[in-house]
N, C-alpha and C. Protein backbone atom coordinates (compact mmCIF):
# COMPACT_ATOMS: atom_id res chain seq x y z
N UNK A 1 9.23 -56.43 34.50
CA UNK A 1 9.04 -57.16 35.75
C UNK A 1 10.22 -58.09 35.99
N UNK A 2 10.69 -58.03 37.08
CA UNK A 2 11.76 -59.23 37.50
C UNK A 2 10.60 -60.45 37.75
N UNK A 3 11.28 -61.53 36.61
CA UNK A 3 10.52 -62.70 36.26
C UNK A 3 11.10 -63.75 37.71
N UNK A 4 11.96 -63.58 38.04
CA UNK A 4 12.88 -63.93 39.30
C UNK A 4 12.22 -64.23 40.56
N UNK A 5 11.36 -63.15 40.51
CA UNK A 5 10.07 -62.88 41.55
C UNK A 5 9.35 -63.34 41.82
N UNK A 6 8.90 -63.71 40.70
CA UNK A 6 7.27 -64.13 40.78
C UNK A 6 6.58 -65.38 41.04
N UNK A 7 5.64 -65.49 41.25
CA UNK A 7 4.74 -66.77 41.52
C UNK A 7 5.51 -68.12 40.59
N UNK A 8 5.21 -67.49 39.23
CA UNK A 8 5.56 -68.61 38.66
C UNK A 8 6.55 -69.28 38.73
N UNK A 9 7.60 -67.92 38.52
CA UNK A 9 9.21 -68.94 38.78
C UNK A 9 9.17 -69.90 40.12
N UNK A 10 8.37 -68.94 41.06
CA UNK A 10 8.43 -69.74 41.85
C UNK A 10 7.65 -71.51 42.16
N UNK A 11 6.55 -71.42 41.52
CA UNK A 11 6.22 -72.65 41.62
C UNK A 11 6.95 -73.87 40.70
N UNK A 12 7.15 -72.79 39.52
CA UNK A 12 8.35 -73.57 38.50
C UNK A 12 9.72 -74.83 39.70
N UNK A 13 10.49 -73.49 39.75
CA UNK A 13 11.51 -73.79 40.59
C UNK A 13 10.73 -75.15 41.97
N UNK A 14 9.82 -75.06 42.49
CA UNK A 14 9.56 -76.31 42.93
C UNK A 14 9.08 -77.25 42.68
N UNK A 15 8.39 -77.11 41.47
CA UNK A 15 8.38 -78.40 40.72
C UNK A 15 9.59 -79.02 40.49
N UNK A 16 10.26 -78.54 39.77
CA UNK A 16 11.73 -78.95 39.25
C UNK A 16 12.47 -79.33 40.56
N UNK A 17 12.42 -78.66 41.64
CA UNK A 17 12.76 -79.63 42.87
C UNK A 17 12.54 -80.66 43.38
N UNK A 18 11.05 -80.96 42.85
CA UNK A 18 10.31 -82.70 43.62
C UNK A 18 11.05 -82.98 42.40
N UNK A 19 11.07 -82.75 40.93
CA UNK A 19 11.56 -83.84 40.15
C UNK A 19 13.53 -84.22 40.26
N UNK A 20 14.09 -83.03 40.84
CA UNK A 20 15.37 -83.31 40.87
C UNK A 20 15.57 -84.36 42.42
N UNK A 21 14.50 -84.19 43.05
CA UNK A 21 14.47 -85.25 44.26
C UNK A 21 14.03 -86.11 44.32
N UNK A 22 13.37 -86.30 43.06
CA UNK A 22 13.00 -87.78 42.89
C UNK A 22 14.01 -88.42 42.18
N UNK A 23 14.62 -87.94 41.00
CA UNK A 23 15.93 -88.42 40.40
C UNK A 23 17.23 -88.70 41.56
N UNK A 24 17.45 -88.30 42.22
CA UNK A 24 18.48 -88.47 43.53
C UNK A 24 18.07 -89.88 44.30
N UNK A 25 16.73 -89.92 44.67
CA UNK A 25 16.12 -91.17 45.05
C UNK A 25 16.32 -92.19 44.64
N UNK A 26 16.46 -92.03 42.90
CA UNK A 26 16.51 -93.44 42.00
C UNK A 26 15.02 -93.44 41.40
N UNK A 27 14.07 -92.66 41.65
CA UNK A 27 12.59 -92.64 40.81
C UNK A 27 12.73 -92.04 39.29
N UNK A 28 13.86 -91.49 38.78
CA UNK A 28 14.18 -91.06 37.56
C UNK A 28 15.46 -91.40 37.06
N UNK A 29 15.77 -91.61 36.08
CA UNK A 29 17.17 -91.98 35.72
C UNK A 29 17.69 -91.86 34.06
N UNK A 30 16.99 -92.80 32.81
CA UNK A 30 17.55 -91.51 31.76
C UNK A 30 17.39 -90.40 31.70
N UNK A 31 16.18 -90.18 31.37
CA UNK A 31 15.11 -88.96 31.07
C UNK A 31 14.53 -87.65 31.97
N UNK A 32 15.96 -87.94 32.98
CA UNK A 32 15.49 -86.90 34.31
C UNK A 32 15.80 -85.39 33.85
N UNK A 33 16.91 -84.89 33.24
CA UNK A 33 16.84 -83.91 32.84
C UNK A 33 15.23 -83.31 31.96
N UNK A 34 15.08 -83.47 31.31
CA UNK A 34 14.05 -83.08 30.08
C UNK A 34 12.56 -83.23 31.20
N UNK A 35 12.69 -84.12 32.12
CA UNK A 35 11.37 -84.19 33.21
C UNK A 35 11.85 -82.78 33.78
N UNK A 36 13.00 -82.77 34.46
CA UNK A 36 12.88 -81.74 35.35
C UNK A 36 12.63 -80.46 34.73
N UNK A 37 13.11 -80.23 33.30
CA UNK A 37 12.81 -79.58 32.88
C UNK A 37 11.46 -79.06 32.50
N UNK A 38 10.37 -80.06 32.01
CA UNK A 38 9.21 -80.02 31.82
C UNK A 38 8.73 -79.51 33.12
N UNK A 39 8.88 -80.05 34.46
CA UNK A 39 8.10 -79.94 35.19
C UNK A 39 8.13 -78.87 35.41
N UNK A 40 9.30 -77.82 35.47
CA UNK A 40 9.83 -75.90 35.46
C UNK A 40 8.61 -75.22 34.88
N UNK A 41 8.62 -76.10 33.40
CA UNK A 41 8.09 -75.28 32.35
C UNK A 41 6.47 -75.57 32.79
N UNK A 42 5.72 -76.52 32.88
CA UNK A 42 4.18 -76.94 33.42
C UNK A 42 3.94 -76.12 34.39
N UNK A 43 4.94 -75.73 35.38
CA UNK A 43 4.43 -75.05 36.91
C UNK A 43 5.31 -73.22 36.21
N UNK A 44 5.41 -72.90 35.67
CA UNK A 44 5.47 -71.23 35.35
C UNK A 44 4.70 -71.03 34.43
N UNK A 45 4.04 -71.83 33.58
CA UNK A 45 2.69 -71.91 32.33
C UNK A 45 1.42 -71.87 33.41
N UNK A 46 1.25 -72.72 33.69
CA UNK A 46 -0.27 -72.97 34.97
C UNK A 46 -0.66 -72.09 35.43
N UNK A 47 0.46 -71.87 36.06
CA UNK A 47 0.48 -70.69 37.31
C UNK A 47 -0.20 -69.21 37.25
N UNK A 48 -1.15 -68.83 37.82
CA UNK A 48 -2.14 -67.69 37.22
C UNK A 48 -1.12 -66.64 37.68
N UNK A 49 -1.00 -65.65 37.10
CA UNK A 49 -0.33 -64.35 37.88
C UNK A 49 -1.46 -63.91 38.99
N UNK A 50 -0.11 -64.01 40.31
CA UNK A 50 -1.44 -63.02 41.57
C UNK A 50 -1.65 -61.56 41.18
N UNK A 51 -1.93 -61.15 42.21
CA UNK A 51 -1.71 -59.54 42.27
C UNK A 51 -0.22 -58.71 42.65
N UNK A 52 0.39 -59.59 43.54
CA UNK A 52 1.63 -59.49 43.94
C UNK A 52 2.57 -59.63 42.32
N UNK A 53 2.07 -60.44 41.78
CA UNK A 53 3.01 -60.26 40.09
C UNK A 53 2.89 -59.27 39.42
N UNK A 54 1.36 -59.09 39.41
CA UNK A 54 1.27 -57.99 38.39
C UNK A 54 1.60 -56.17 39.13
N UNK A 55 1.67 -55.90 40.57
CA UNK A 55 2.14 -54.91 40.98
C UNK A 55 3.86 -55.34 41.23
N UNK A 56 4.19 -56.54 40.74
CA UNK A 56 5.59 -56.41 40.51
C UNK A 56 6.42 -55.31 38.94
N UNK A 57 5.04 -56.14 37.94
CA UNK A 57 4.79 -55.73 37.00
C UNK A 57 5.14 -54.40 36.91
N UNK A 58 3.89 -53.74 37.06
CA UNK A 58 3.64 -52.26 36.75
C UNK A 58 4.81 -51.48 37.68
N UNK A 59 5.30 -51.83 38.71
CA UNK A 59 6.79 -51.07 39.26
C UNK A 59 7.75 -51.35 38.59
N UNK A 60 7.87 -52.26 37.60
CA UNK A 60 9.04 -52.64 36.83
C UNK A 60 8.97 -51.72 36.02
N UNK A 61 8.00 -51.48 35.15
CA UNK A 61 7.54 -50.54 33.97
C UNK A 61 7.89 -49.47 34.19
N UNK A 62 7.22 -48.66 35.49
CA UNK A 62 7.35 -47.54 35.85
C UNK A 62 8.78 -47.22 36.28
N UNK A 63 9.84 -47.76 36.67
CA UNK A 63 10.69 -47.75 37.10
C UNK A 63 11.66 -47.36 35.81
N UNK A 64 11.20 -48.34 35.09
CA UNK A 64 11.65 -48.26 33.72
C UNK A 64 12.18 -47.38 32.69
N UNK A 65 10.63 -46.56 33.20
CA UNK A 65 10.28 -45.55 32.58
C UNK A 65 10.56 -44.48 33.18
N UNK A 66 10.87 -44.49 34.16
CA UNK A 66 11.17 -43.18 34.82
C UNK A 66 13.00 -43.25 34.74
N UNK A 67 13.85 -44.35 34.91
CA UNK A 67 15.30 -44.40 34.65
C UNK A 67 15.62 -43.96 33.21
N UNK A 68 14.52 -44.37 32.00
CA UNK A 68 14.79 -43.84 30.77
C UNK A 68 14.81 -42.43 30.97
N UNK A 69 13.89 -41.50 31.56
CA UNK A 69 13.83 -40.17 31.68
C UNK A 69 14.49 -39.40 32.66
N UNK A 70 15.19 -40.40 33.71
CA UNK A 70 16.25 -39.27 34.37
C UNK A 70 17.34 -39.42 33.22
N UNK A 71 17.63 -40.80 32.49
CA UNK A 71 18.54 -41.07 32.05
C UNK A 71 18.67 -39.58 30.53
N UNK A 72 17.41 -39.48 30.05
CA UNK A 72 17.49 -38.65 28.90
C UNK A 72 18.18 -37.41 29.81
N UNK A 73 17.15 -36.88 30.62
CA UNK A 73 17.55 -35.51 31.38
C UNK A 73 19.40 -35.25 31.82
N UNK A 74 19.45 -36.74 32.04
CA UNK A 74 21.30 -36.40 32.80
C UNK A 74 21.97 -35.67 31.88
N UNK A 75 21.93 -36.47 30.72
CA UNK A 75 22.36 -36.39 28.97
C UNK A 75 22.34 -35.03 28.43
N UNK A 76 21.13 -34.88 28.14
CA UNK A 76 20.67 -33.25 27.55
C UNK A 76 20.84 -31.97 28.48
N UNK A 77 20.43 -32.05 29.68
CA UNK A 77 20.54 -31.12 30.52
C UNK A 77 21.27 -30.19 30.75
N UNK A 78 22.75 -30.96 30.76
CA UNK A 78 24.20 -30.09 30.48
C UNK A 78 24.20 -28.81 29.47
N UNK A 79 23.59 -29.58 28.21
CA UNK A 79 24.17 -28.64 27.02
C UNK A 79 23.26 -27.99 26.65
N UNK A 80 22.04 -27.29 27.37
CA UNK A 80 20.65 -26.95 26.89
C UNK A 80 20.77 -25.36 27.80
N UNK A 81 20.36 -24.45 27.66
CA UNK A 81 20.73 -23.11 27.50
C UNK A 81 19.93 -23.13 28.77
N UNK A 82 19.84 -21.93 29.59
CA UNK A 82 18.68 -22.38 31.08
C UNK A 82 17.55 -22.06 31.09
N UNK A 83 16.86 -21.01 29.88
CA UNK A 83 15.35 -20.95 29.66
C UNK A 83 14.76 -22.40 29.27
N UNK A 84 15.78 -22.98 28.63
CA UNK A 84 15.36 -24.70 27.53
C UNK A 84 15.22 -25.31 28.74
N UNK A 85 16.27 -25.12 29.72
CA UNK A 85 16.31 -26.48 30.76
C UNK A 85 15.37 -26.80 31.73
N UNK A 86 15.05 -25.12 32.18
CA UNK A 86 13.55 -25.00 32.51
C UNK A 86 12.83 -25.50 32.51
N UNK A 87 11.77 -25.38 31.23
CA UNK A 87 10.84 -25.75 30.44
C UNK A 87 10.75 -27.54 30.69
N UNK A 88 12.25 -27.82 30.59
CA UNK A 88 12.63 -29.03 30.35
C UNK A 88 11.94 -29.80 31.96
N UNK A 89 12.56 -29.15 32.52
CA UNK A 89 12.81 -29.50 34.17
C UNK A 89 11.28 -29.46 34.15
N UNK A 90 10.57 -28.55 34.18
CA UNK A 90 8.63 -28.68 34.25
C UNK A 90 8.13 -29.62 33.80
N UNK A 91 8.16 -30.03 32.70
CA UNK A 91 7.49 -30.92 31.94
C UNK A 91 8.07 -32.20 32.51
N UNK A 92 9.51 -32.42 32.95
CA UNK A 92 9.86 -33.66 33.64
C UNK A 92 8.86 -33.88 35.09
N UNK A 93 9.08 -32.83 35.67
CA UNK A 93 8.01 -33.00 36.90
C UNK A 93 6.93 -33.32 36.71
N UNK A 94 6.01 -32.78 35.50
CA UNK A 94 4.83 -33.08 35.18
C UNK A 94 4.59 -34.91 34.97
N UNK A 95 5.63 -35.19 34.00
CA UNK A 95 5.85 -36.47 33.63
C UNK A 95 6.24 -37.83 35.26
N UNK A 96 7.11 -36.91 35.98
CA UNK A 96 7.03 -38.16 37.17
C UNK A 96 5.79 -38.03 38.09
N UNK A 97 4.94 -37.05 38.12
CA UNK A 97 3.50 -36.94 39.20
C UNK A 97 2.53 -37.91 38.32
N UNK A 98 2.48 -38.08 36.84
CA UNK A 98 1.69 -38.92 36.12
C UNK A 98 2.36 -40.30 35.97
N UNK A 99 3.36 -40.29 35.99
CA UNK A 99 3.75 -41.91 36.22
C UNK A 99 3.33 -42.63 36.79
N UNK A 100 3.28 -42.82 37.98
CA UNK A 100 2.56 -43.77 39.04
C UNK A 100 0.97 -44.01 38.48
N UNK A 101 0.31 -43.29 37.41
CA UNK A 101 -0.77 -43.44 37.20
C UNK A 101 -1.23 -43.99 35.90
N UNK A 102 0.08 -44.32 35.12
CA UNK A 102 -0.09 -44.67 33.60
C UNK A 102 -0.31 -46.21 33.52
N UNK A 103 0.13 -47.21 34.32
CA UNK A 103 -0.45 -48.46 34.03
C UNK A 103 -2.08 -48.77 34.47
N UNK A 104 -2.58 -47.77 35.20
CA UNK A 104 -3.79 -47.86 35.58
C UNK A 104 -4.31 -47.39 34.30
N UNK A 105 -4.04 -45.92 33.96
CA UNK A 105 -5.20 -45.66 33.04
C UNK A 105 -4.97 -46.04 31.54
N UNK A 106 -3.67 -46.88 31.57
CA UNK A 106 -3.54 -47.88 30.05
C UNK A 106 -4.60 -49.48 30.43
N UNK A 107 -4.95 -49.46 31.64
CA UNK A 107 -6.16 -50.68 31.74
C UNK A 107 -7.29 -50.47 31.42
N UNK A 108 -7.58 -48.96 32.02
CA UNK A 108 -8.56 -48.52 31.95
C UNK A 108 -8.99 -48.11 30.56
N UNK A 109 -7.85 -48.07 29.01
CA UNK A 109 -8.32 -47.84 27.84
C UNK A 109 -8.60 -46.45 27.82
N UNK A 110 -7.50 -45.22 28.76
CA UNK A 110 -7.52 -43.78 28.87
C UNK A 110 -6.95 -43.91 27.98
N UNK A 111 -7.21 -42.81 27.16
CA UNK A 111 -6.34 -42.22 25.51
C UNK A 111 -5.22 -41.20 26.62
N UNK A 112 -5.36 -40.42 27.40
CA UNK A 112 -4.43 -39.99 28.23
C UNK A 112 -2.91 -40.73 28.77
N UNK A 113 -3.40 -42.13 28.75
CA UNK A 113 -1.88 -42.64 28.99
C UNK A 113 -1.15 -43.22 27.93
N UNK A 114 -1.71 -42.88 26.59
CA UNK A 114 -0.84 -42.85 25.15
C UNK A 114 -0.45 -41.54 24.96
N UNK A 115 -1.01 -40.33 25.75
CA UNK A 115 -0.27 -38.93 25.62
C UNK A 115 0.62 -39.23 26.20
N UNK A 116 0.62 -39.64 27.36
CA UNK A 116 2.00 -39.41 28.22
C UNK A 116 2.79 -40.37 27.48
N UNK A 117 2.70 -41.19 27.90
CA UNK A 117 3.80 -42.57 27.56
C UNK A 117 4.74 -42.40 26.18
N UNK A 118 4.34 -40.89 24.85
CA UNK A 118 4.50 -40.74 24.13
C UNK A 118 5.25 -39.69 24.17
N UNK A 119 4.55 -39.13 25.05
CA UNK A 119 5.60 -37.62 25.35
C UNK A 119 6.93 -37.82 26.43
N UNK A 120 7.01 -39.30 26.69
CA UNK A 120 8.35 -39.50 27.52
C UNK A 120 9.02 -40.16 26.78
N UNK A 121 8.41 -41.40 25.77
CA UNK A 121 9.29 -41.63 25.53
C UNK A 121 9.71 -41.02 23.93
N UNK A 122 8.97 -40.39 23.20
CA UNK A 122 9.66 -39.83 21.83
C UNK A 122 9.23 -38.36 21.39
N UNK A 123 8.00 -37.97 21.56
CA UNK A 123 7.79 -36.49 21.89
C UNK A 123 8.71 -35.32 22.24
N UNK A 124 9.55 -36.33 23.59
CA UNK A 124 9.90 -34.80 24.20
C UNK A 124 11.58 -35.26 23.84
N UNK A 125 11.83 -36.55 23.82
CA UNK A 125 13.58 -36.77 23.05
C UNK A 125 13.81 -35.88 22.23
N UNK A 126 12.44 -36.07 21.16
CA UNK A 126 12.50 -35.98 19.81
C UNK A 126 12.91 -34.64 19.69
N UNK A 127 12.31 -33.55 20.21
CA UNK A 127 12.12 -32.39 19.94
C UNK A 127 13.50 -31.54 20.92
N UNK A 128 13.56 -32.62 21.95
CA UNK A 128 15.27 -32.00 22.39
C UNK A 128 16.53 -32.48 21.33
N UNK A 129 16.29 -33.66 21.24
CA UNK A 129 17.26 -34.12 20.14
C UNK A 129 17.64 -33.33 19.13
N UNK A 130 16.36 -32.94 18.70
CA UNK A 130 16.28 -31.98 16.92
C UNK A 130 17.04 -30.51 17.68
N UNK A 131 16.83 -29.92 18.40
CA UNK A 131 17.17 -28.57 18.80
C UNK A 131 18.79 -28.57 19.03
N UNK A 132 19.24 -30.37 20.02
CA UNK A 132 20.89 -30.12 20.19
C UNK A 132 21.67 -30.35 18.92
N UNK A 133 20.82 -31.25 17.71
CA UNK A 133 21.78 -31.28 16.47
C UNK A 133 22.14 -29.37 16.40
N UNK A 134 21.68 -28.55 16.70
CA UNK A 134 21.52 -27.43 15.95
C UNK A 134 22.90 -26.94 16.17
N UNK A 135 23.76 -26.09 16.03
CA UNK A 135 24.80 -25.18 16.62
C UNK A 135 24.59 -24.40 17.58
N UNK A 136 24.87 -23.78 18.40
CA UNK A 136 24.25 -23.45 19.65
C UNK A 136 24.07 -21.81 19.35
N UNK A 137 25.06 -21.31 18.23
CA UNK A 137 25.20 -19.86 18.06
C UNK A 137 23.89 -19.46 17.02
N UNK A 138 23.62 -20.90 16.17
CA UNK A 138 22.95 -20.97 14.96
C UNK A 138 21.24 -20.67 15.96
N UNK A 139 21.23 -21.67 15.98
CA UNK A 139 20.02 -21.77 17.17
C UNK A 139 19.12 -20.38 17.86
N UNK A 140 20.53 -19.63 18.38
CA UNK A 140 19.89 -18.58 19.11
C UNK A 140 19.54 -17.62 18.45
N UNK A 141 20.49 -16.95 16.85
CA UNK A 141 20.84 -16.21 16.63
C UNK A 141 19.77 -16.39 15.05
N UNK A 142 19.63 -17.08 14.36
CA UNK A 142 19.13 -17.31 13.58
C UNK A 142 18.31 -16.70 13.03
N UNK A 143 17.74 -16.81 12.35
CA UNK A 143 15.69 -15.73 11.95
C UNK A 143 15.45 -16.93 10.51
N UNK A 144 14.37 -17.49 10.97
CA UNK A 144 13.42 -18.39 10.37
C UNK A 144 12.49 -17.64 9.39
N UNK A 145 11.56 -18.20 8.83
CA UNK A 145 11.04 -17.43 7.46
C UNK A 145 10.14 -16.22 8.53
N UNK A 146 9.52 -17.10 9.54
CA UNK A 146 8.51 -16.45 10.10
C UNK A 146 8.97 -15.48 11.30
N UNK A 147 10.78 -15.28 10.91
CA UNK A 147 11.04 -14.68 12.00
C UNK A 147 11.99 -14.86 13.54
N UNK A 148 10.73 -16.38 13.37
CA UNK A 148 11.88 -16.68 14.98
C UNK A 148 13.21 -16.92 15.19
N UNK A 149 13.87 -17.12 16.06
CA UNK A 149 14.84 -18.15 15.93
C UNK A 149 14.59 -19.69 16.36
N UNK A 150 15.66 -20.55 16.10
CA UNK A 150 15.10 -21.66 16.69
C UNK A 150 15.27 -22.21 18.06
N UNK A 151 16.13 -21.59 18.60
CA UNK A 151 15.44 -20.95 20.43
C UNK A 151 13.81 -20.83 20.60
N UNK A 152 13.74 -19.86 19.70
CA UNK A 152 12.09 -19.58 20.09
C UNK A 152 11.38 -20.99 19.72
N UNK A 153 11.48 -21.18 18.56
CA UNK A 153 10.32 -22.76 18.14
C UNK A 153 11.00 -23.55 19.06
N UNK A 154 11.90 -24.01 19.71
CA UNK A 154 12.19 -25.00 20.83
C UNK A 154 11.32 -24.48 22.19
N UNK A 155 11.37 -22.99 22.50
CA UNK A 155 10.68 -23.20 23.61
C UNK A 155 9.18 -23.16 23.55
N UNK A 156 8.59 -23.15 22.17
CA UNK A 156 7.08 -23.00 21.50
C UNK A 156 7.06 -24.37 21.61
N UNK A 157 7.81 -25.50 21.68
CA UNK A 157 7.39 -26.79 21.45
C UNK A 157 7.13 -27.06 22.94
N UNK A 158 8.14 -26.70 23.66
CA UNK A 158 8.40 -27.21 25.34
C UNK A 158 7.00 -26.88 25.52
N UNK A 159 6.57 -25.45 25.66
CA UNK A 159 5.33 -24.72 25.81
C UNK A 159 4.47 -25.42 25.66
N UNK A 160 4.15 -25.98 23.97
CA UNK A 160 3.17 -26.97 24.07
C UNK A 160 2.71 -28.35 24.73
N UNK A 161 3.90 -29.22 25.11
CA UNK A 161 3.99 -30.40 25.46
C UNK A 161 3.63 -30.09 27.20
N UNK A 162 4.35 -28.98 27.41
CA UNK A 162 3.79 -28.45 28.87
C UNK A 162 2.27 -28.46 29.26
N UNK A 163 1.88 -27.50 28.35
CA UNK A 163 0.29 -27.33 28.09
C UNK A 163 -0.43 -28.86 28.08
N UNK A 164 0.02 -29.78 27.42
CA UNK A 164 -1.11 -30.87 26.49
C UNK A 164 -0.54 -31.36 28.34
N UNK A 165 0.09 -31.60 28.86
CA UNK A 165 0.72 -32.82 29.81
C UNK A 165 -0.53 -32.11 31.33
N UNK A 166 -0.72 -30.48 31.16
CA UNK A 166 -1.39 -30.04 31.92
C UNK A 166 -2.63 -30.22 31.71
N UNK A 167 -3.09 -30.48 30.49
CA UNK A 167 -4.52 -30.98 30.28
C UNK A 167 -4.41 -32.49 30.45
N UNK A 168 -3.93 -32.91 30.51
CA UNK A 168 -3.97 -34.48 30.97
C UNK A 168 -4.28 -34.34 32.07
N UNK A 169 -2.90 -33.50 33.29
CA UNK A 169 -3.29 -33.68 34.77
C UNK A 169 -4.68 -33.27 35.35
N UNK A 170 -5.02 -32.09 34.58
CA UNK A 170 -6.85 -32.01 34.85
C UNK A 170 -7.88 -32.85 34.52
N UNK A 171 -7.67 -33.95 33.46
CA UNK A 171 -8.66 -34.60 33.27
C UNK A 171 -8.40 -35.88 34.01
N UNK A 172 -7.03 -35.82 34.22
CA UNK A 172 -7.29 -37.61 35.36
C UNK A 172 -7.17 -36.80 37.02
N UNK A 173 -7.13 -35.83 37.49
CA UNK A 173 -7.43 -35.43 38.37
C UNK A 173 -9.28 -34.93 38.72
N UNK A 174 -9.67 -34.80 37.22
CA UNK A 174 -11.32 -34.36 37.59
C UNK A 174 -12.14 -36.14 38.03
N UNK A 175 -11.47 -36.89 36.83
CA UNK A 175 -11.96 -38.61 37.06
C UNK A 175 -11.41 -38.40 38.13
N UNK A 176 -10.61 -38.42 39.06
CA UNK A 176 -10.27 -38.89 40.51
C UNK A 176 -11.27 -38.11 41.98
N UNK A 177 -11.77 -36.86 40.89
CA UNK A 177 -12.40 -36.08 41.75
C UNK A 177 -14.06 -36.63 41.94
N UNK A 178 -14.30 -36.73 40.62
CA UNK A 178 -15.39 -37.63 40.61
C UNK A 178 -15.86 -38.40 41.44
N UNK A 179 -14.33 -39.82 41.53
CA UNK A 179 -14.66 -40.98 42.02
C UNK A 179 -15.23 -40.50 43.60
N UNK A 180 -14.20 -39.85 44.31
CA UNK A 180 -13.62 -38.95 46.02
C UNK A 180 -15.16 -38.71 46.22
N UNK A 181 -16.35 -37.86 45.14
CA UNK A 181 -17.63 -37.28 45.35
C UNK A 181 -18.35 -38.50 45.70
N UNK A 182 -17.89 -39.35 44.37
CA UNK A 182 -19.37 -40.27 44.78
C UNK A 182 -18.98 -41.63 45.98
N UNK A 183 -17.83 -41.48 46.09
CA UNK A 183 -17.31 -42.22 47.27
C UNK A 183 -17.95 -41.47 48.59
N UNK A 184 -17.93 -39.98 48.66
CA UNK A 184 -18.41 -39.92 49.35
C UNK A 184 -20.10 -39.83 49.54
N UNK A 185 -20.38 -39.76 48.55
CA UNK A 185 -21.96 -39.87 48.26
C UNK A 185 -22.61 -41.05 49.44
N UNK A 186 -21.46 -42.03 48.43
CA UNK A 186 -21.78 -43.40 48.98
C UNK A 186 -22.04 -43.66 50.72
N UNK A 187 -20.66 -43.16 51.21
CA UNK A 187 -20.82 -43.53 52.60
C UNK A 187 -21.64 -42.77 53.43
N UNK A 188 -22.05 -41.13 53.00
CA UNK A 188 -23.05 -40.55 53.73
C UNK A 188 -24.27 -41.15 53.19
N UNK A 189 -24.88 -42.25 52.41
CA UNK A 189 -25.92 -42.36 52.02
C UNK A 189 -25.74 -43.91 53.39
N UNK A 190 -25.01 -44.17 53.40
CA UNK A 190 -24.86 -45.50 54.35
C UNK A 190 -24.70 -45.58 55.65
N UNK A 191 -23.83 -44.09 55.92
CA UNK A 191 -23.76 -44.39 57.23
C UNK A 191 -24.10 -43.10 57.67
N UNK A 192 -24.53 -42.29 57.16
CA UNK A 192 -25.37 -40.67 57.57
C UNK A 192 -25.92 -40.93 58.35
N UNK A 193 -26.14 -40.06 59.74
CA UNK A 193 -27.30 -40.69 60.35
C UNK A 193 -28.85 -39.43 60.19
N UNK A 194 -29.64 -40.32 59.91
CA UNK A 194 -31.12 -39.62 59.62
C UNK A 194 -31.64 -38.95 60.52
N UNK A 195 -31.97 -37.56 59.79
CA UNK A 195 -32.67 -36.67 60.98
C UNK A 195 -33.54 -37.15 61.52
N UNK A 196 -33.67 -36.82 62.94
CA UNK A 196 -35.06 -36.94 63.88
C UNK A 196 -36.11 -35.96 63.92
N UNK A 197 -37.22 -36.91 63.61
CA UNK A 197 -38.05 -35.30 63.85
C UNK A 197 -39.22 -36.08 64.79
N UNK A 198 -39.20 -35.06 65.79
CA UNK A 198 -40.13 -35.24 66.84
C UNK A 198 -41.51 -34.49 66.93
């Protein structure tokens, strides 16, 4: 969050103004620094966060979080073969349609927004990271005990993280579907109008 913003600094910052205008007056004179200072610090402590702070908040985060992940993608993207980048490119999309929704359902105590938040930020590094140490000839060409190469277990991982990120989007899309039903439950139970029978 830009702390710059917010309520508090802001009431801070005018406290510390009546006290730097009272020192100018002649109402303060050793001890005016350490007042004005106090008074900064009393009015950004007090100060309750509004709502306007805390949706400063959660756009800071998200913002955050989403510059870390174009930032990974700029990086890796280049040197990643175009079936990898693919895979790559999906699961990024998947990851920015659930963003906008991860500080909600980290309030809400969803185990879903410790999948995600995990799979952006070390999950999906992790497993690109491990694949670019590889040699690129080594990688493709290789045969593992079980066969594959490690082309293949890179795009068996993408695959999976794809999969788990798609079961996420169904289960906070069914809760959203939920809510939409009984929302509408609600208002045809309120404002339906009742048959006539004559």
């Amino acid at each position: 969050m830009n702390y710059f913003q917010s309520t508090r600094h802001l009431v801070g910052l005018a406290l510390a103004g009546l006290g730097l205008a009272a020192h100018f007056l002649g109402y303060l004179d050793a001890y005016w620094i350490p007042i004005v200072l106090g008074l900064y610090a009393f009015g950004a402590l007090v100060t309750p966060r509004t709502r306007a702070d805390v949706q400063l908040e959660r756009l800071a985060g998200e913002q955050e979080l989403r510059g870390d992940l174009q930032e990974f993608l700029r990086r890796s993207r280049p040197q990643l073969p175009a079936d990898v980048g693919a895979h790559l490119d999906g699961i990024a999309a998947q990851l920015e349609d659930l963003l906008p929704r991860l500080h909600e359902l980290e309030l809400q105590g969803d185990h879903n927004a410790f999948t995600v938040r995990q799979v952006m930020t070390d999950y999906l590094p992790e497993t690109v990271n491990n694949y670019l140490r590889l040699p690129r000839r080594y990688a493709q060409t290789h045969r593992l005990e079980d066969g594959r190469t490690p082309h293949a277990v890179m795009l068996d991982q993408l695959t999976l993280l794809h999969s788990t990120l798609e079961q996420v989007t169904v289960s906070v899309a069914q809760g959203d579907t939920g809510q939409m039903l009984a929302n509408g439950r609600f208002l045809r139970d309120k404002f339906g109008t009742p048959d006539l029978k004559l």
